[in-house]
PDB file of N, CA and C in Angstrom:
ATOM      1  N   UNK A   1    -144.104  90.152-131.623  1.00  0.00           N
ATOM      2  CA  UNK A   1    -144.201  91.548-131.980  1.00  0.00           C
ATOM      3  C   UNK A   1    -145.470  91.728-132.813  1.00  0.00           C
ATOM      4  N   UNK A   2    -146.150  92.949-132.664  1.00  0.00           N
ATOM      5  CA  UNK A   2    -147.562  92.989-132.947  1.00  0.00           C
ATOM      6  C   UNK A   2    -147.338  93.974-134.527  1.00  0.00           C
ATOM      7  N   UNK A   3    -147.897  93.839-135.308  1.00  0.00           N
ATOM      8  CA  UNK A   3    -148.022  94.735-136.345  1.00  0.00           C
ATOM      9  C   UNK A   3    -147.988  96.204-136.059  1.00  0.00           C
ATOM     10  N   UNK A   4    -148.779  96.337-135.129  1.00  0.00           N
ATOM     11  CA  UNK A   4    -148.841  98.102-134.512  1.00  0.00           C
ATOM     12  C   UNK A   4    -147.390  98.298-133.915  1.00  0.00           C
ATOM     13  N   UNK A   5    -146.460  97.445-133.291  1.00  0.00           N
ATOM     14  CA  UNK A   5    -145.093  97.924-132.664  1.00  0.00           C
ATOM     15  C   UNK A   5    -144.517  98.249-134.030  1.00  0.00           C
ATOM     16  N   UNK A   6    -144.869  96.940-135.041  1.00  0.00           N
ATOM     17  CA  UNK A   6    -143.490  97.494-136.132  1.00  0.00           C
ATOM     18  C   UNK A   6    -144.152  98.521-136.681  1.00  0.00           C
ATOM     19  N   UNK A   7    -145.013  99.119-136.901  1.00  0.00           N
ATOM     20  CA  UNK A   7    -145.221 100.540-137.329  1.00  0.00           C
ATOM     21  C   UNK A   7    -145.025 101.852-136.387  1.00  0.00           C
ATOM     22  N   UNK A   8    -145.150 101.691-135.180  1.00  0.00           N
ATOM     23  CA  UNK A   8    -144.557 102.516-134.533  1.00  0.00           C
ATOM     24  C   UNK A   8    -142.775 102.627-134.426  1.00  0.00           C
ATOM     25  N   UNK A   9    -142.245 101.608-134.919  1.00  0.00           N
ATOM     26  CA  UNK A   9    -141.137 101.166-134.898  1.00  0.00           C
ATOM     27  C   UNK A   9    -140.230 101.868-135.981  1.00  0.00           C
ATOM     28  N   UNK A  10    -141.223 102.217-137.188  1.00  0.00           N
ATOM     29  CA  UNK A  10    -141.047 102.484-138.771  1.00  0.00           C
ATOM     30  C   UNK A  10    -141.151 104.060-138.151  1.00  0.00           C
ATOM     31  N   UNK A  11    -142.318 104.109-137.487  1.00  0.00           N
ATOM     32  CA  UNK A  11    -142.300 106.016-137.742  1.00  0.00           C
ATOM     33  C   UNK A  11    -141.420 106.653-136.627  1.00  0.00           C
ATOM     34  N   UNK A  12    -140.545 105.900-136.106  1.00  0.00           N
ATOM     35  CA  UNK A  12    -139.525 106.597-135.234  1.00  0.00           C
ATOM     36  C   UNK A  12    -138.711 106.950-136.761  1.00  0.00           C
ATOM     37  N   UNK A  13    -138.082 106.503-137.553  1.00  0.00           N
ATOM     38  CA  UNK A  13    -137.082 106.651-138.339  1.00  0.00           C
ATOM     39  C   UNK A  13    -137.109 107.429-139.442  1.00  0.00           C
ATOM     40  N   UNK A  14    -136.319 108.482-139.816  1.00  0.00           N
ATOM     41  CA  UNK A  14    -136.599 109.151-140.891  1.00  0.00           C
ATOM     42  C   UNK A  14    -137.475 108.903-141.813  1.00  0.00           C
ATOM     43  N   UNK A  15    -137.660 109.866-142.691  1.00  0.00           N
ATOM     44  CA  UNK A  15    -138.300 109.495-144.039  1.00  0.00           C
ATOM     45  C   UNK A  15    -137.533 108.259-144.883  1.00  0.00           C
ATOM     46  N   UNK A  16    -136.584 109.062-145.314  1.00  0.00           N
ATOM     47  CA  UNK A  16    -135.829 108.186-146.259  1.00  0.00           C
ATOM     48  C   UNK A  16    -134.686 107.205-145.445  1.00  0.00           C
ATOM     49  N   UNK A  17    -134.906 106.031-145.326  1.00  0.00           N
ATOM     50  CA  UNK A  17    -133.722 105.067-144.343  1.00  0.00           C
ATOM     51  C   UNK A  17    -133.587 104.031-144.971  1.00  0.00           C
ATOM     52  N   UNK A  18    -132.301 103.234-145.055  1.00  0.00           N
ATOM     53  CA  UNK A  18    -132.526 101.925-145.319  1.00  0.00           C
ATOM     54  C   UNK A  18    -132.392 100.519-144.718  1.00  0.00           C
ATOM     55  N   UNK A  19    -133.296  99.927-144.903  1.00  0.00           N
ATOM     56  CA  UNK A  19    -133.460  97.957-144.568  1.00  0.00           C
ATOM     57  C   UNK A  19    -132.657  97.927-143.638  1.00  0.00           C
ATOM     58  N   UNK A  20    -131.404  98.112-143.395  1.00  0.00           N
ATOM     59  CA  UNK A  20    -130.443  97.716-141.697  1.00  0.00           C
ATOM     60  C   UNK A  20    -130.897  98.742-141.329  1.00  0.00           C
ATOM     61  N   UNK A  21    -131.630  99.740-141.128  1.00  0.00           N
ATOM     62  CA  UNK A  21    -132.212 100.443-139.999  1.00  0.00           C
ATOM     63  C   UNK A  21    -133.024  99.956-139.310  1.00  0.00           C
ATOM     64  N   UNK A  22    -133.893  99.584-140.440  1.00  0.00           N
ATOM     65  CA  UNK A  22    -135.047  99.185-139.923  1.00  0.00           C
ATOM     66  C   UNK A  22    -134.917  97.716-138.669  1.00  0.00           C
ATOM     67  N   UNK A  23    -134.176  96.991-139.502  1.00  0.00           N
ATOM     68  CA  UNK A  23    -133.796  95.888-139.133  1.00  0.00           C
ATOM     69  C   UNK A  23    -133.474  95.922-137.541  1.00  0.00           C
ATOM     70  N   UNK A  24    -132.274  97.366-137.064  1.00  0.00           N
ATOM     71  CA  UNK A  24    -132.130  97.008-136.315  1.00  0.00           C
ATOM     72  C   UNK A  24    -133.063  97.657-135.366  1.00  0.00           C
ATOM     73  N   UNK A  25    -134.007  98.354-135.836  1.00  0.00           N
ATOM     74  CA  UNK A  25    -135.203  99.388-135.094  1.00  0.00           C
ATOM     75  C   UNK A  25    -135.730  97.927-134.329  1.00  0.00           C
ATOM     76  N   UNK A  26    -135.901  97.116-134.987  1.00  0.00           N
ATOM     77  CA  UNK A  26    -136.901  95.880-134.690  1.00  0.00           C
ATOM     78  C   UNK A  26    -136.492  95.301-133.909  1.00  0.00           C
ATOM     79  N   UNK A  27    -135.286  94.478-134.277  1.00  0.00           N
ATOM     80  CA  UNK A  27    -133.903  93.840-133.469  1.00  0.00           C
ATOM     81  C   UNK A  27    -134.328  94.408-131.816  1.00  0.00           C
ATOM     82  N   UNK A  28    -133.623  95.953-131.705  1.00  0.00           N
ATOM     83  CA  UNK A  28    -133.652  96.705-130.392  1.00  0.00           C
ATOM     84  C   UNK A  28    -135.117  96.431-129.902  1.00  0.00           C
ATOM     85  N   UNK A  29    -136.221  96.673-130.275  1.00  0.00           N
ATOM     86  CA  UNK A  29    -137.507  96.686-129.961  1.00  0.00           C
ATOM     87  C   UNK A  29    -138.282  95.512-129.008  1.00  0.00           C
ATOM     88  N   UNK A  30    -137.331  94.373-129.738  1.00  0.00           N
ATOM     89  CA  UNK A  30    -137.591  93.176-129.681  1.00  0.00           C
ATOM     90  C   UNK A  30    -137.201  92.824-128.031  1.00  0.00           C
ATOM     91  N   UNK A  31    -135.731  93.197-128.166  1.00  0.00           N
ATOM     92  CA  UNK A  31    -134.883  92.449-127.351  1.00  0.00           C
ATOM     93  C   UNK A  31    -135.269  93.857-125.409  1.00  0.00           C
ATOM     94  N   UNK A  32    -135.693  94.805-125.946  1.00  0.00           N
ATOM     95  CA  UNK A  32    -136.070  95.534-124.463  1.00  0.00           C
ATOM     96  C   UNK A  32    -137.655  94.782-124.144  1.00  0.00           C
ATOM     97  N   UNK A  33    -138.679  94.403-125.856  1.00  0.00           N
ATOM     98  CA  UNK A  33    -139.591  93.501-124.616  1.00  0.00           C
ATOM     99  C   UNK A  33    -139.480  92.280-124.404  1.00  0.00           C
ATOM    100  N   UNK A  34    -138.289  91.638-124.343  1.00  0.00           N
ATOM    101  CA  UNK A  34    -137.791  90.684-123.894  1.00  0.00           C
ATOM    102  C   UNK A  34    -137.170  90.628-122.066  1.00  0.00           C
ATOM    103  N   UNK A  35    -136.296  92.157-122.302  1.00  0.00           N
ATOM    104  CA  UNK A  35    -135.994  92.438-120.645  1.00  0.00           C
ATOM    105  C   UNK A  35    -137.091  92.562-119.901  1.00  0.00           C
ATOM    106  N   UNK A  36    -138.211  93.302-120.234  1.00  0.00           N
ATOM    107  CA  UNK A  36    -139.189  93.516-119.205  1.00  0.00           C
ATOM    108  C   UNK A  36    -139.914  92.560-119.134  1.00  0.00           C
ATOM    109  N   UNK A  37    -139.948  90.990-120.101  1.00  0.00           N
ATOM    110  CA  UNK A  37    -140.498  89.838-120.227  1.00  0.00           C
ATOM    111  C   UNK A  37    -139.806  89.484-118.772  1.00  0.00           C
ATOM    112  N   UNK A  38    -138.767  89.263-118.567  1.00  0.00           N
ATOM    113  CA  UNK A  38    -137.530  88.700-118.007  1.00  0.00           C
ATOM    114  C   UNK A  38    -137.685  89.278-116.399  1.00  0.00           C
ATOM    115  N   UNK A  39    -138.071  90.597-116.759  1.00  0.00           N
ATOM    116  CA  UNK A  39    -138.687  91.447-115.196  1.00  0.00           C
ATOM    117  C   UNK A  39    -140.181  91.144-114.703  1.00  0.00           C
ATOM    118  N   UNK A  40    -140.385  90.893-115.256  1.00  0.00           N
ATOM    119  CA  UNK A  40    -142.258  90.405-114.562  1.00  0.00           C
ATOM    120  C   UNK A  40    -141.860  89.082-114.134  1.00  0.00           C
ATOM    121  N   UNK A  41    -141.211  88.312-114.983  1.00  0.00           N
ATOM    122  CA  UNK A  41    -140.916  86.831-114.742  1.00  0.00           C
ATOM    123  C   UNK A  41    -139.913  86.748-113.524  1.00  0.00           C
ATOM    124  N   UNK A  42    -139.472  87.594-112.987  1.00  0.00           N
ATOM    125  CA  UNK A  42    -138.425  87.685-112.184  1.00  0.00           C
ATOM    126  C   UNK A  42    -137.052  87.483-112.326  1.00  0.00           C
ATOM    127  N   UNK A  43    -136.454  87.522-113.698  1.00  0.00           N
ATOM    128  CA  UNK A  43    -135.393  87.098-113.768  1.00  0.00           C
ATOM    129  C   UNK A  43    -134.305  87.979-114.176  1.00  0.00           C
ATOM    130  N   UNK A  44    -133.828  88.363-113.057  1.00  0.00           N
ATOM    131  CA  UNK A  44    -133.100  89.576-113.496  1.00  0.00           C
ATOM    132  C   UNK A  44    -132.114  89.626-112.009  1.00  0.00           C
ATOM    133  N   UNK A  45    -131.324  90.061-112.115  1.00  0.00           N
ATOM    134  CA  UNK A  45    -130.279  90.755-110.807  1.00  0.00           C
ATOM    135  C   UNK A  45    -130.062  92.217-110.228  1.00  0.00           C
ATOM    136  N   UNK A  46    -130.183  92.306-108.933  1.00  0.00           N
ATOM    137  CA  UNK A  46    -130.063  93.740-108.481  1.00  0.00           C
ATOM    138  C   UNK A  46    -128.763  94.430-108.950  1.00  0.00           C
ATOM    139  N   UNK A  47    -128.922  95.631-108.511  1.00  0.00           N
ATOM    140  CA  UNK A  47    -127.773  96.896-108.531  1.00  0.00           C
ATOM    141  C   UNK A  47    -126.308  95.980-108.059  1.00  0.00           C
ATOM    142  N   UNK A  48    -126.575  95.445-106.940  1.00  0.00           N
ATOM    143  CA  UNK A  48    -125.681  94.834-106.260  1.00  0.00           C
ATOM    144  C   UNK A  48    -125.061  93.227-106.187  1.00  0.00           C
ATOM    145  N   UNK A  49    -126.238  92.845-106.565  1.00  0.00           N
ATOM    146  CA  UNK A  49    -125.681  91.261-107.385  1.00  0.00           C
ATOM    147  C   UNK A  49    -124.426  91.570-108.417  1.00  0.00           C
ATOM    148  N   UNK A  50    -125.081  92.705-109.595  1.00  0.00           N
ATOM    149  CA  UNK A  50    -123.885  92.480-110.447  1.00  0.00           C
ATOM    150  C   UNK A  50    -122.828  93.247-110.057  1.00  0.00           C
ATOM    151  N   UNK A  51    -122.719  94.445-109.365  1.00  0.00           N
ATOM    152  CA  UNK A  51    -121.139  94.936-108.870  1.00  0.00           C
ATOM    153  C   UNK A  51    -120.661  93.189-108.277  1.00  0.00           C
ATOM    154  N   UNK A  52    -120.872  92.603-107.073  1.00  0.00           N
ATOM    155  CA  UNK A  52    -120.377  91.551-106.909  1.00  0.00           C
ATOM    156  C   UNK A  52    -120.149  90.239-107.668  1.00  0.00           C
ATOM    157  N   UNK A  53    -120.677  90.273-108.692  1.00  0.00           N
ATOM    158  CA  UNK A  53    -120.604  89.256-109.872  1.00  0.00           C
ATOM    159  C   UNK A  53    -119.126  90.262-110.816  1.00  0.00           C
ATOM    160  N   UNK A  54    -119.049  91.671-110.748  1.00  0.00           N
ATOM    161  CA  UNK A  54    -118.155  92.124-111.530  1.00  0.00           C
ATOM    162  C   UNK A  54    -116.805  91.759-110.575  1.00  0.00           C
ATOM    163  N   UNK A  55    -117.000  91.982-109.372  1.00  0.00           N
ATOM    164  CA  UNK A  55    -115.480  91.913-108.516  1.00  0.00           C
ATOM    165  C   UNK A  55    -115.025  90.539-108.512  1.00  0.00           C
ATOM    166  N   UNK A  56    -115.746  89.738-108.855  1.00  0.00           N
ATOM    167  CA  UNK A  56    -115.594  88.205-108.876  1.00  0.00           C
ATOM    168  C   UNK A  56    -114.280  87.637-110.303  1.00  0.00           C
ATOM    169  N   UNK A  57    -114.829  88.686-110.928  1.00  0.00           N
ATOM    170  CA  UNK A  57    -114.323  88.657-112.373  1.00  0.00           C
ATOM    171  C   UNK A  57    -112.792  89.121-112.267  1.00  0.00           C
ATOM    172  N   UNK A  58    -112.745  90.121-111.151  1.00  0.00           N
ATOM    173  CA  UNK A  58    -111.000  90.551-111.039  1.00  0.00           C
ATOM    174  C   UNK A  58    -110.133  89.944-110.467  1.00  0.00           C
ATOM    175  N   UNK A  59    -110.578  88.579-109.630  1.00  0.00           N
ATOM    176  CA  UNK A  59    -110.043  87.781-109.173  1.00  0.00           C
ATOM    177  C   UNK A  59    -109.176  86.610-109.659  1.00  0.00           C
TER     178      UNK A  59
END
């Protein structure tokens, strides 16, 4: 995470907030450029992989 995300990260959030906001502003921030890490890299499942990975589960 680059210095410029966590400040864009900071000015989504009110004026006055506290430390577990922030925390989890970052947390969330982190972990979506992690999914699209995960999508360039190819690693991810279609629409339809996971319905059939869910029906698997009712079995």
């Amino acid at each position: 995470m680059t210095r410029e995300e966590v400040i864009e990260a900071m000015n989504t959030l009110p004026e006055k907030f506290d430390l577990d906001a922030l925390v989890e502003r970052l947390i969330h921030v982190e972990k979506v450029e992690e999914g699209f890490a995960a999508i360039e890299r190819g690693e991810f499942k279609t629409h339809e992989e996971v319905k059939d990975l869910v029906k698997s589960w009712r079995k």
